[in-house]
Each structure stands twice: as structure tokens, then as C-alpha cells.
C-alpha atoms as a PDB file:
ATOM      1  CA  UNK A   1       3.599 158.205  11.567  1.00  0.00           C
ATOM      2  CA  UNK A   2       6.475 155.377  11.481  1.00  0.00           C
ATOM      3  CA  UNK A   3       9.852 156.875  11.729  1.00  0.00           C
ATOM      4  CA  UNK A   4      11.641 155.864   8.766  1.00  0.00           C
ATOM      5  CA  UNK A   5      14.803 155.265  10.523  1.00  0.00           C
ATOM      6  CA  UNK A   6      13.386 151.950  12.561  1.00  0.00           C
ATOM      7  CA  UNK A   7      11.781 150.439   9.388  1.00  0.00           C
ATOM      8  CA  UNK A   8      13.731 147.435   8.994  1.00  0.00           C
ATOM      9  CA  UNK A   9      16.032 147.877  11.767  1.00  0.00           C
ATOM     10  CA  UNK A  10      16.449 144.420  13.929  1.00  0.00           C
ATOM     11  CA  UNK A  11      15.098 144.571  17.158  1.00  0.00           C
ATOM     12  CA  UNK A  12      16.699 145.198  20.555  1.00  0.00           C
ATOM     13  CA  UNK A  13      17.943 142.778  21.810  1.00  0.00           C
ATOM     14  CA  UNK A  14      16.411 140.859  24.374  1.00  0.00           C
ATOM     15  CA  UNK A  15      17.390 141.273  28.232  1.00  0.00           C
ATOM     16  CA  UNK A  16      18.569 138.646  30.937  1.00  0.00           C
ATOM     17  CA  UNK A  17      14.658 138.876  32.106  1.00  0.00           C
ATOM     18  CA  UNK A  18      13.260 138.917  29.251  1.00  0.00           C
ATOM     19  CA  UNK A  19      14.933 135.856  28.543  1.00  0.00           C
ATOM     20  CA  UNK A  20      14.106 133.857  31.669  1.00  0.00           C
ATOM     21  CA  UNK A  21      10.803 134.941  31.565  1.00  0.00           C
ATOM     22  CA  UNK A  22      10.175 133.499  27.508  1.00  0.00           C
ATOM     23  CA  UNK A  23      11.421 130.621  29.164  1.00  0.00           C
ATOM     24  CA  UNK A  24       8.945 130.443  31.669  1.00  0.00           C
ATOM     25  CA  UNK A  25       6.348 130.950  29.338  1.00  0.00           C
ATOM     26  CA  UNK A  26       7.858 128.129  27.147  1.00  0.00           C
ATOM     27  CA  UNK A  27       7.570 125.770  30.253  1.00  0.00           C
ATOM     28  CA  UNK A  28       4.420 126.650  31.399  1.00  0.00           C
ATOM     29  CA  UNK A  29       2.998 126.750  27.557  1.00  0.00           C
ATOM     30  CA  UNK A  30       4.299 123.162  27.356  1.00  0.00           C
ATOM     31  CA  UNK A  31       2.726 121.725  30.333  1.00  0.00           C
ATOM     32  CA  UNK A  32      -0.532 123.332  29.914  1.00  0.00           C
ATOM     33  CA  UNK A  33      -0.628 121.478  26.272  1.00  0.00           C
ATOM     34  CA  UNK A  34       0.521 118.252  28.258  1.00  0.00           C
ATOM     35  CA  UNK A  35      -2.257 118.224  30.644  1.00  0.00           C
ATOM     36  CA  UNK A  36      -4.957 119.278  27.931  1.00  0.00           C
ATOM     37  CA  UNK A  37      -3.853 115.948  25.786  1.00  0.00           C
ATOM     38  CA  UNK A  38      -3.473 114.080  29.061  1.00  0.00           C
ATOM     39  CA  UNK A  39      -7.194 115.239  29.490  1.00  0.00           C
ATOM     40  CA  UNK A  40      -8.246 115.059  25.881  1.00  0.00           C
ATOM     41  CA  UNK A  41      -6.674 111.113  25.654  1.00  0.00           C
ATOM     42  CA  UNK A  42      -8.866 109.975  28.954  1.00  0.00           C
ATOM     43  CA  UNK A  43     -11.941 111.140  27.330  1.00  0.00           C
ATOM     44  CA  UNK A  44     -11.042 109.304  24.669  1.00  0.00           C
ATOM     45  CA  UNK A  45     -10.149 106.358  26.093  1.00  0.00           C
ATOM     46  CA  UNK A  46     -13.673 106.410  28.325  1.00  0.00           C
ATOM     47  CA  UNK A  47     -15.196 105.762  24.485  1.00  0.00           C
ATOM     48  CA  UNK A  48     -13.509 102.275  24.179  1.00  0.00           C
ATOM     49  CA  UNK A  49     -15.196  99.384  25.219  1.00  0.00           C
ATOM     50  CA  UNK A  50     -13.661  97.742  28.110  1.00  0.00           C
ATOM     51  CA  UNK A  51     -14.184  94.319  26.814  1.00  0.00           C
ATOM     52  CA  UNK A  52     -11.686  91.747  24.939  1.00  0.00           C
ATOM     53  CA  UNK A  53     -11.916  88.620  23.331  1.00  0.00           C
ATOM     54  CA  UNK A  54      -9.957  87.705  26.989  1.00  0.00           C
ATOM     55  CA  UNK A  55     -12.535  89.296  29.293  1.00  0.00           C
ATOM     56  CA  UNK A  56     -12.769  92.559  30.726  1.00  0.00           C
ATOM     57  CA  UNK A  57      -9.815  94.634  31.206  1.00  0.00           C
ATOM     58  CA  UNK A  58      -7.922  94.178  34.845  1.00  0.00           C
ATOM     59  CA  UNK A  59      -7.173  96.849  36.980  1.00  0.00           C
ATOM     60  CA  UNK A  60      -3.869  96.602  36.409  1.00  0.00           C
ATOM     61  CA  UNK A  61      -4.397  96.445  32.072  1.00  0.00           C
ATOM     62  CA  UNK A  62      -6.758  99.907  33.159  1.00  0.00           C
ATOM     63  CA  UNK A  63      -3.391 101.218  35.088  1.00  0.00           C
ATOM     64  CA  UNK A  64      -1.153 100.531  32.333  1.00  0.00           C
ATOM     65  CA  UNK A  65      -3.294 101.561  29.965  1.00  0.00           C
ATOM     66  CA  UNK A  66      -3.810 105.431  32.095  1.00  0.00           C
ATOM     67  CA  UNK A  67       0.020 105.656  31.941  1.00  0.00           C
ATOM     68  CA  UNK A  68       0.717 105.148  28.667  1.00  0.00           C
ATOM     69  CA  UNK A  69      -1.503 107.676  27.471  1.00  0.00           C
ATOM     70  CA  UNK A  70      -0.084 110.054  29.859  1.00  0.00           C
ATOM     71  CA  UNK A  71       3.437 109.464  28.257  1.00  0.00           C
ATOM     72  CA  UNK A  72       2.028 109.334  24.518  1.00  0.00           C
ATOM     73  CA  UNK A  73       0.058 113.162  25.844  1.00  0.00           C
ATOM     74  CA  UNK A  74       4.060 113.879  27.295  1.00  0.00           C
ATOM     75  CA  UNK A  75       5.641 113.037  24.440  1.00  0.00           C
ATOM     76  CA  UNK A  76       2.888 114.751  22.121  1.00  0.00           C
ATOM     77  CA  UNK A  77       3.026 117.956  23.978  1.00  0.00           C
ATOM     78  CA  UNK A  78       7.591 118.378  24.311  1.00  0.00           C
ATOM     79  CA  UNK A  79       7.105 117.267  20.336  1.00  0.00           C
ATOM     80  CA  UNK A  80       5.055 120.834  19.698  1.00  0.00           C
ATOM     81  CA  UNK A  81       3.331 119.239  17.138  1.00  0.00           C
ATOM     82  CA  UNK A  82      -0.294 119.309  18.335  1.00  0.00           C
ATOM     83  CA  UNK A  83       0.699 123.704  18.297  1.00  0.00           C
ATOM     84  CA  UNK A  84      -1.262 124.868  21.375  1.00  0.00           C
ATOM     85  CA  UNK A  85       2.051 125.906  23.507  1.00  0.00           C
ATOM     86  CA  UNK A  86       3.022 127.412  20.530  1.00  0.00           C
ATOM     87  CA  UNK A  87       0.182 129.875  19.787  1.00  0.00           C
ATOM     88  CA  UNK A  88       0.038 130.221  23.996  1.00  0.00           C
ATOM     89  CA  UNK A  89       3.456 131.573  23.262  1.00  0.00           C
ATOM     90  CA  UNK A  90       2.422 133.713  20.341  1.00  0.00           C
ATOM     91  CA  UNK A  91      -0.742 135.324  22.355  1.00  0.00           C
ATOM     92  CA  UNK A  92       1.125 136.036  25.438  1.00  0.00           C
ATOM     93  CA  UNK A  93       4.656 137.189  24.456  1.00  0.00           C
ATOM     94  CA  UNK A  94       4.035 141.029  24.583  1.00  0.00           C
ATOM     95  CA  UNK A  95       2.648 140.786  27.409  1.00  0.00           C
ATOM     96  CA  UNK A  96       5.143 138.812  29.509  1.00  0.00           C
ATOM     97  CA  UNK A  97       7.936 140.957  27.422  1.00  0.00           C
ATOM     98  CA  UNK A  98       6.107 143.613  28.861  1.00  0.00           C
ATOM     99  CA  UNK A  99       6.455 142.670  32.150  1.00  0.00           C
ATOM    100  CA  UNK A 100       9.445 140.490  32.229  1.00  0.00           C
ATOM    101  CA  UNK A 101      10.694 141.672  35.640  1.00  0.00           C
ATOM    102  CA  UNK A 102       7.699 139.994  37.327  1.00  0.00           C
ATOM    103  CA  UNK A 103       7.263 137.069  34.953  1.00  0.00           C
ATOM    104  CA  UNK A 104      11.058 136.010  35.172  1.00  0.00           C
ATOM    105  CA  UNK A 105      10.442 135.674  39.179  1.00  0.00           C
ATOM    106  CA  UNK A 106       7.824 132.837  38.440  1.00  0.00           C
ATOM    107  CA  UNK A 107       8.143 129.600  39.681  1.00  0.00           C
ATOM    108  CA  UNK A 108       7.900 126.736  37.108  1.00  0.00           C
ATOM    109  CA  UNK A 109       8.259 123.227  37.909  1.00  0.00           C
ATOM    110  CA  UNK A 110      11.132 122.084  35.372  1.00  0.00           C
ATOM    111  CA  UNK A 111      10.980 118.475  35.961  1.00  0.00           C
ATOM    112  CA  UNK A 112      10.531 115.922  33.768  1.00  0.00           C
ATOM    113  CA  UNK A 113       6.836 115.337  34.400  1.00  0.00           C
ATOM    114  CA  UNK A 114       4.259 117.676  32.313  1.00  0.00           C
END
């Protein structure tokens, strides 16, 4: 049974570890959703026909066209509005809360690139 002193009561809050170690999760929730729209956009872009009303599409026009999906798949994935790092988040929270003292040890690349 509940103890009716705790209903309602705000939660503890959270420590130094537990901190770094949301954070962590945050990062690593965000690139994961990054590379699965980086992923998801080449498929897509294997569907298109390579062919214009100027010819086939250059190496180069293939290059350009690879890097601008991967910044439109960036861009998608630090917006949170495709929602996969964000119900990563959800799913995994108790358990990196629970162990926050190994989690907020965990090295995640924070640079600019997903």
C-alpha cells in the first residue's frame, strides 16, 4: 500500500550524476535519431531516378546531394520533431537513473556532427 504521506509530494531532486548521465542519454538519444534519418533519407534517395532533363547526375551533383541530406537528417534529429530520441529517453530513464554512477562515466562524442 502507497504511503499517503508521498502522494503528491515532488520528487527528490536529482543528483550531480544523475544529471550528467540524462545528459548522456540526451546526446546519445539524439545521435542515434540522426543516423536512423541519415539512413532512412539514403534509402530514400536510392528511389529517385538519377536522370535529368540535363543528363545523368555527376559525381559531384551525387556528393552534394549525400551531404545535404545528411544535414537536413542533422537538423531533423537536434529539431526533436521526428520523436525517436525522445521516447529513447522516455524508455531508458529509470534505468540510467538507476544506475547513474556508471552511466555519467560514459563517453559521448559532443561535437557538432550527429
Amino acid at each position: 500500500m502507497t504511503d499517503i504521506s508521498t502522494v503528491g509530494a515532488s520528487p527528490a531532486p536529482l543528483t550531480v550524476e544523475q544529471q550528467k548521465a540524462l545528459a548522456n542519454l540526451h546526446d546519445a538519444a539524439t545521435k542515434f535519431e540522426g543516423v536512423f534519418l541519415q539512413m532512412l533519407m539514403s534509402a530514400m534517395n536510392k528511389t529517385v531516378s538519377k536522370d535529368s532533363i540535363f543528363g545523368k547526375d555527376s559525381a559531384s551533383e551525387s556528393t552534394w546531394q549525400g551531404m545535404l541530406s545528411d544535414e537536413r537528417a542533422q537538423a531533423m534529429a537536434k529539431s526533436g520533431a521526428f520523436g525517436l530520441a525522445q521516447q529513447l529517453e522516455q524508455q531508458l530513464r529509470s534505468q540510467v537513473l538507476g544506475n547513474a554512477a556508471h552511466e555519467s562515466k560514459a563517453q559521448v562524442d559532443r561535437g557538432n556532427d550527429l
